[in-house]
Protein backbone atom coordinates (compact mmCIF):
# COMPACT_ATOMS: atom_id res chain seq x y z
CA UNK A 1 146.82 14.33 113.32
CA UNK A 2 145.48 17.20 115.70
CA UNK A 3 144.76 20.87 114.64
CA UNK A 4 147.59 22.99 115.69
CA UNK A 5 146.56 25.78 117.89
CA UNK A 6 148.09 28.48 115.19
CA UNK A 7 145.63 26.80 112.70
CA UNK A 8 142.85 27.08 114.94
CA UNK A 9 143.72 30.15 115.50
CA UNK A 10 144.16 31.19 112.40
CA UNK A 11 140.60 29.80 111.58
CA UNK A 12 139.26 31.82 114.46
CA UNK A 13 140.47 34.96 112.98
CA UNK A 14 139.44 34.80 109.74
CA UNK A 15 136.10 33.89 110.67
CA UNK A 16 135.74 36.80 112.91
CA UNK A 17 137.25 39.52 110.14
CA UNK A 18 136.04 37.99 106.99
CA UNK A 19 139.24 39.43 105.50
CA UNK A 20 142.80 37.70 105.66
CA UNK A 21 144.36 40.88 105.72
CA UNK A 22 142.40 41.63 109.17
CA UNK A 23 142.91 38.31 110.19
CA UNK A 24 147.25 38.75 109.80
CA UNK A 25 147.09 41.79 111.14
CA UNK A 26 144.85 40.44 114.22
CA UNK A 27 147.45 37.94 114.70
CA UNK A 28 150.61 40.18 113.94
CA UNK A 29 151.55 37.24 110.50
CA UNK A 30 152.19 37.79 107.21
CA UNK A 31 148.96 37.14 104.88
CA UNK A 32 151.07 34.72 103.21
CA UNK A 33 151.80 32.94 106.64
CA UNK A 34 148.23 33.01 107.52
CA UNK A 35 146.90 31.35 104.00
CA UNK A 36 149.84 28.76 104.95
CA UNK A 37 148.42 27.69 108.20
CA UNK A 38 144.59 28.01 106.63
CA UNK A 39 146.20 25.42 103.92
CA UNK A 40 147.73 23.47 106.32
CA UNK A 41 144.87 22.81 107.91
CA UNK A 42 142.65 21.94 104.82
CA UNK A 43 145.38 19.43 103.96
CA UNK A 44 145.28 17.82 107.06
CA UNK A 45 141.51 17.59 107.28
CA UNK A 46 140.87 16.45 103.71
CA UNK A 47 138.35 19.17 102.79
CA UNK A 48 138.48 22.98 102.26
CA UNK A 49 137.28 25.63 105.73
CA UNK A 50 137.02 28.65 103.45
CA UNK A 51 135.84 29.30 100.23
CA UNK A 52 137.60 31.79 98.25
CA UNK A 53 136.53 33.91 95.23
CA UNK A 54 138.05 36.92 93.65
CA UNK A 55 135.48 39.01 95.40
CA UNK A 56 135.43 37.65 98.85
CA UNK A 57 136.73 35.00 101.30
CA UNK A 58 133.99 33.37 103.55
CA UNK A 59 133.75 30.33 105.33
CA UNK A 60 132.77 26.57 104.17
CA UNK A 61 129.86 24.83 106.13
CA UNK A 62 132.46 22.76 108.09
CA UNK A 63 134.70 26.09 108.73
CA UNK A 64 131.60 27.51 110.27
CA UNK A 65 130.75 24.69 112.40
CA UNK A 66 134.57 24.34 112.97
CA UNK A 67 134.68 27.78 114.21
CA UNK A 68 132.85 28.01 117.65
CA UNK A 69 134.53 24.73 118.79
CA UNK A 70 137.57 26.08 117.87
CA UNK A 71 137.33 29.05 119.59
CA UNK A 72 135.65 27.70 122.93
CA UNK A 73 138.82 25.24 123.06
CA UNK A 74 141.22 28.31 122.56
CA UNK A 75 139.40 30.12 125.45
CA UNK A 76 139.62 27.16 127.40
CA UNK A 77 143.46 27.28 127.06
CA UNK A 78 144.04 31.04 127.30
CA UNK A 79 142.11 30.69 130.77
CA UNK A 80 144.51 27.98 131.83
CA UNK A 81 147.52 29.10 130.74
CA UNK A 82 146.27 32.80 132.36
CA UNK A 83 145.77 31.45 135.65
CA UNK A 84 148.68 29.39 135.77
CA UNK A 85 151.18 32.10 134.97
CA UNK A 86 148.98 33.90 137.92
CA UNK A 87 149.15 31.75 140.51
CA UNK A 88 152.84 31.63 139.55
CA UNK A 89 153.08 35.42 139.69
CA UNK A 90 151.80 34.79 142.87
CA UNK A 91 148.34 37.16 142.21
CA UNK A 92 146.32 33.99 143.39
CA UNK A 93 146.14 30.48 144.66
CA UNK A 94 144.81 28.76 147.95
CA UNK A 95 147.18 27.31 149.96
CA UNK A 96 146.38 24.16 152.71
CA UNK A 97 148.18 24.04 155.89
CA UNK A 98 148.41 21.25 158.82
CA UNK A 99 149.48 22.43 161.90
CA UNK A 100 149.19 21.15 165.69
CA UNK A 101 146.65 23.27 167.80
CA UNK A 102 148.89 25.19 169.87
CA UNK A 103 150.81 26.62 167.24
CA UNK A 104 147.52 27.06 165.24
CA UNK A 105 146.05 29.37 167.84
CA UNK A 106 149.42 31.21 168.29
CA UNK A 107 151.84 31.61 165.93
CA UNK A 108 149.89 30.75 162.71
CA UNK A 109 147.37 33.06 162.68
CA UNK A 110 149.29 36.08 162.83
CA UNK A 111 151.88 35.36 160.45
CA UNK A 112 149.08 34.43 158.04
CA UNK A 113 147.75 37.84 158.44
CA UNK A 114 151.20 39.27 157.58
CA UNK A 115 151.72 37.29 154.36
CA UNK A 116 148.32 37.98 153.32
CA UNK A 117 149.23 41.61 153.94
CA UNK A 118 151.64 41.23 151.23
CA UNK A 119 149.87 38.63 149.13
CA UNK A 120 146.18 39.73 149.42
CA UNK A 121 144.60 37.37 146.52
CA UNK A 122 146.39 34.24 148.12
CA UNK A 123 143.76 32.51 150.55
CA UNK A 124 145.34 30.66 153.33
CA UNK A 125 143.66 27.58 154.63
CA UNK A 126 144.59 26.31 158.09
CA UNK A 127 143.38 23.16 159.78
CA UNK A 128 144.39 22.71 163.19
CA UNK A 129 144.71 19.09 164.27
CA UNK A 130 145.87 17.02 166.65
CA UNK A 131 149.80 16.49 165.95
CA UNK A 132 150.04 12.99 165.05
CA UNK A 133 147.39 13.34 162.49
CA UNK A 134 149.70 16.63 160.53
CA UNK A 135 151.88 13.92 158.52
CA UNK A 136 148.54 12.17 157.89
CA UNK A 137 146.63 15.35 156.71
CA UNK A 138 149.17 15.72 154.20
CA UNK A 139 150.00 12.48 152.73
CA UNK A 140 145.91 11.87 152.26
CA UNK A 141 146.11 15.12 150.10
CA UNK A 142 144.27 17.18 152.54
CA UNK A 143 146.89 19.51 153.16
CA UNK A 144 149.48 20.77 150.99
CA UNK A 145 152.09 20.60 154.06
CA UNK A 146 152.64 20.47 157.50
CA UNK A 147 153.83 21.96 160.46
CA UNK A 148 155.08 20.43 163.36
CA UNK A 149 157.44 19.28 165.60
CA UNK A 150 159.97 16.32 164.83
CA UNK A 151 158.68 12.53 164.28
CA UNK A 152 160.14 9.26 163.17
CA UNK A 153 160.72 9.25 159.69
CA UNK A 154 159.11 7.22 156.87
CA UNK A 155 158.93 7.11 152.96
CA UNK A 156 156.17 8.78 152.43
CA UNK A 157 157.17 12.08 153.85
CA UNK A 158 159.23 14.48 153.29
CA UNK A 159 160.61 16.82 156.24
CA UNK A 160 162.58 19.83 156.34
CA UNK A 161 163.72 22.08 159.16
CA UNK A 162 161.67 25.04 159.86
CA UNK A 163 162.31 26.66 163.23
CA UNK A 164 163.80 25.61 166.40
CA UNK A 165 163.45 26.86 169.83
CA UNK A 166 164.01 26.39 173.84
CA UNK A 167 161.57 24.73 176.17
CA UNK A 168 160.43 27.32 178.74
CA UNK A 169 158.63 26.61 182.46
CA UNK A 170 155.07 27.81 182.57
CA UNK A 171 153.66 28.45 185.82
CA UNK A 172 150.99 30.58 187.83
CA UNK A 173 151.83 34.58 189.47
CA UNK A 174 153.10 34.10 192.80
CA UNK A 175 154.01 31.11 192.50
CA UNK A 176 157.89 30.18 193.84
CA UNK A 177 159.37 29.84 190.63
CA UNK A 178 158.93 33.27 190.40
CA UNK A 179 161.59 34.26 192.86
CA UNK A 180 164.51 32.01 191.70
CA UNK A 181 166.96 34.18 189.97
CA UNK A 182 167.14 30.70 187.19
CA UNK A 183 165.20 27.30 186.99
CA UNK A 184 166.48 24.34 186.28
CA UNK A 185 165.02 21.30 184.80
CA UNK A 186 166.10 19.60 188.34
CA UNK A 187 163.60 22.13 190.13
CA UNK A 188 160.50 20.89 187.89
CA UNK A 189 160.55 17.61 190.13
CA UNK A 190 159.76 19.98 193.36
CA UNK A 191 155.94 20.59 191.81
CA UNK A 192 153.52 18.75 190.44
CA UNK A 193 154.21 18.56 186.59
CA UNK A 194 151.94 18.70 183.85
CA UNK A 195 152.95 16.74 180.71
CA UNK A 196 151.71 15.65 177.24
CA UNK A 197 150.95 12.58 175.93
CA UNK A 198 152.14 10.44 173.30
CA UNK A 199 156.04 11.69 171.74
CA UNK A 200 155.65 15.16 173.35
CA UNK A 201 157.19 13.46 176.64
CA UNK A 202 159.05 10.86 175.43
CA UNK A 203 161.21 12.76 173.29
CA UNK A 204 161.54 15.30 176.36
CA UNK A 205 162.82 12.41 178.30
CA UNK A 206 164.72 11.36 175.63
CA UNK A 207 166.25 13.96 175.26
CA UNK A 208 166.83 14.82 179.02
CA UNK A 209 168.54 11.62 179.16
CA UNK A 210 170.92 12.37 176.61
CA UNK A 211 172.28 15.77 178.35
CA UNK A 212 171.75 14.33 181.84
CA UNK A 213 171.64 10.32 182.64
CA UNK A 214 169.99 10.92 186.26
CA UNK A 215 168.11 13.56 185.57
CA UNK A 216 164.05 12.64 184.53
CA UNK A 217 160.34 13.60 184.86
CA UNK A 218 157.88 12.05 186.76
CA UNK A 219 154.52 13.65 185.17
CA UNK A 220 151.91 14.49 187.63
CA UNK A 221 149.17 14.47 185.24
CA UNK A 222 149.28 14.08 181.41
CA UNK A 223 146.85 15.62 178.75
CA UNK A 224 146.23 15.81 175.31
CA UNK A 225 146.49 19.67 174.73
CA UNK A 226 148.78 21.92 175.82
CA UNK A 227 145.51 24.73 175.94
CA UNK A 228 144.59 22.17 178.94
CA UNK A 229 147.92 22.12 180.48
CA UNK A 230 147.73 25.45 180.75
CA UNK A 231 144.63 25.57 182.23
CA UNK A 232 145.33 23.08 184.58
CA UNK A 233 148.04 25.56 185.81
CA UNK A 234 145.80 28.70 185.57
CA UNK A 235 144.15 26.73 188.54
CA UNK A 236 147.51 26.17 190.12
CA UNK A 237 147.09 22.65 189.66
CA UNK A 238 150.71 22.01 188.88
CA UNK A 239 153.43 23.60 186.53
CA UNK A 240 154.20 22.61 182.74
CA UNK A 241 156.64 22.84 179.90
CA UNK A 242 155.78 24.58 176.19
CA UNK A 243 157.80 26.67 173.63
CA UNK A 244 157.92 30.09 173.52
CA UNK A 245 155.82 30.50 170.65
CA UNK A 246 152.69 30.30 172.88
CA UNK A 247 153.80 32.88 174.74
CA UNK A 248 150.24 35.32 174.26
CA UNK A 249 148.17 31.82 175.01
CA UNK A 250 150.37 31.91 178.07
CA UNK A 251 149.03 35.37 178.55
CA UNK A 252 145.63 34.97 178.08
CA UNK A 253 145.43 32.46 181.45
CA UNK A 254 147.69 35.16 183.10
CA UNK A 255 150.93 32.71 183.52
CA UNK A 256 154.65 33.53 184.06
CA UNK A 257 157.17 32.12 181.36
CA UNK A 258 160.36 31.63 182.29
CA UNK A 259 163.87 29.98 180.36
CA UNK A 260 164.57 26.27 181.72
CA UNK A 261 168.50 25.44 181.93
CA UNK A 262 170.73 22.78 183.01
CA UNK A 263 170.50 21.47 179.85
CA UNK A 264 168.78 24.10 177.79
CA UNK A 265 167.11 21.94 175.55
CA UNK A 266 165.62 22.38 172.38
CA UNK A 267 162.85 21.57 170.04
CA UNK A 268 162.57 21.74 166.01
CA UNK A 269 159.77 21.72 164.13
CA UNK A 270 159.58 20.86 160.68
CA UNK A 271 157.69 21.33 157.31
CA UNK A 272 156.22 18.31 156.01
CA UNK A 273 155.69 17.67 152.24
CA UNK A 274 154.50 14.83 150.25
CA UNK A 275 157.52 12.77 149.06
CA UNK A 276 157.85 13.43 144.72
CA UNK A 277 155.01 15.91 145.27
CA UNK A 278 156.52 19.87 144.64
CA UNK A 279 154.70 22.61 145.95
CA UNK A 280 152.79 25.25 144.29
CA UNK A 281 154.50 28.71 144.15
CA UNK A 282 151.78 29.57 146.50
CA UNK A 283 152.67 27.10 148.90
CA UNK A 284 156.77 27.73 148.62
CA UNK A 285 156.26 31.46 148.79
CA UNK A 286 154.57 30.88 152.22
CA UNK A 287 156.73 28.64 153.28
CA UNK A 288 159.61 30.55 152.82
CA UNK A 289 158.11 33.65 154.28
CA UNK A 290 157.21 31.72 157.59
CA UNK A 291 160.68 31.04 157.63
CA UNK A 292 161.52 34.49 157.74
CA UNK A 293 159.23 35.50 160.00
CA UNK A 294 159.96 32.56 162.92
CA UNK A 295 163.76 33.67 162.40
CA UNK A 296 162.67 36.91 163.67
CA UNK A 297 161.64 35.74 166.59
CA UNK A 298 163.71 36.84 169.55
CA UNK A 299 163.35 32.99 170.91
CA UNK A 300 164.33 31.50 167.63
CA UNK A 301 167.73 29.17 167.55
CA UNK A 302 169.35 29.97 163.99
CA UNK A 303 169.05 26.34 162.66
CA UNK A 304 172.45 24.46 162.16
């Protein structure tokens, strides 16, 4: 058998007031509860931790070497048990997100500002990466979840919807885009066309396909970055496709924006957990407040 922690704590006290009046009152017991725990505790270790008299109570050699273990182990656990009901008071914690680079140089930042605005003692880690290494970041533990848009599903991750939103036509002032009253996807054929790699333009033709059998792309030039794509069109080197959320990266090269329809398609992107691995209350709180904040957005698509 183990010390229970009201024994040690009992101990504790006593050894601190010398009385076991102090020491009840200390604890907010009964004397007679207190002298039960004390004898508890002598029964269970076979030999007596305080010597008593009818003048005094004081400790036995093994209650005073009992004593500062006791109390270090009791620290220990208040500590613990302090900053877990903290971090779940949400007064601290450090949360880890994955998130592709566009997003991480757009979006991100600024609503990470805003939650720590409300949640100042909650540190917010991001790591941009490339997007088919945000599912990795997270399953190897490096990140408590990610952000990003939708991929083929496995086991080992978990994915729920976070925010969903229209593709949009990014192209240079002047340009003669800029005078059409609406663009189409049909009129992205009529200019050189910048595209990502990898499931960024499959899915797009995928899903082109879908709404419109002979309708396609036929990418000019592919890259691995939309930050390149768009610089590729600050030169007026072509045209691209992105999501709205990049709109002030958009900015910064001095590029139009514009809605694409005929379809108007969509894309979602998701949070990714750890399958069977919960979230801190750090981690859900922020979650849930990026929520709100995307659904602010005045190109967000409520989710279905």
């Amino acid at each position: 058998m183990n010390p229970s922690l009201r024994q040690m704590r009992a101990l504790v006290a006593l050894a601190k007031t010398g009385s076991f009046t102090l020491a009840a009152d200390h604890l907010n017991l009964t004397q007679s509860a207190l002298s039960g725990q004390i004898k508890e505790l002598e029964q269970m270790l076979g030999v007596r931790v305080v010597e008593r008299t009818t003048r005094k109570t004081q400790l036995s050699e093994l209650g005073r070497e009992l004593t500062p273990l006791f109390e270090k182990m009791l620290q220990d656990l208040d500590r613990a048990m302090a900053d877990i009901a903290s971090r779940k008071a949400l007064k601290q914690g450090i949360v880890r997100i994955a998130a592709p680079q566009m997003l991480s140089c757009t979006l991100l930042p600024e609503a990470i500002a805003a939650y720590a605005a409300r949640h100042p003692d909650i540190q917010v880690r991001l790591a941009d990466s490339p997007v088919e290494q945000v599912s990795a970041r997270v399953f190897s533990g490096e990140a408590d979840f990610g952000i990003g848009p939708e991929r083929d599903a496995t086991a080992e991750i978990e994915a729920r919807p976070l925010f969903e939103m229209p593709f949009v036509v990014v192209f240079p002032a002047g340009h003669a885009l800029e005078s059409r009253a609406r663009i189409t996807w049909a009129d992205i054929n009529d200019f050189p066309f910048i595209s990502l790699q990898g499931q960024f333009t499959e899915r797009l033709l995928r899903d082109m396909h879908v709404s419109f059998r002979d309708l396609s792309l036929n990418p000019y030039n592919e890259v691995t970055f939309m930050t390149t794509a768009l610089a590729m069109v600050h030169a007026r080197l072509g045209i691209t496709v992105c999501l709205p959320y990049a709109e002030k990266m958009v900015a910064l090269y001095g590029l139009r924006m514009r809605p694409l329809v005929d379809p108007e398609l969509t894309r979602r992107f998701f949070v990714y957990t750890r399958n069977a691995r919960a979230l801190s209350p750090a981690a859900e709180s922020f979650v849930d407040f990026l929520r709100e904040y995307v659904a602010a957005d005045q190109w967000n698509v409520p989710l279905s």
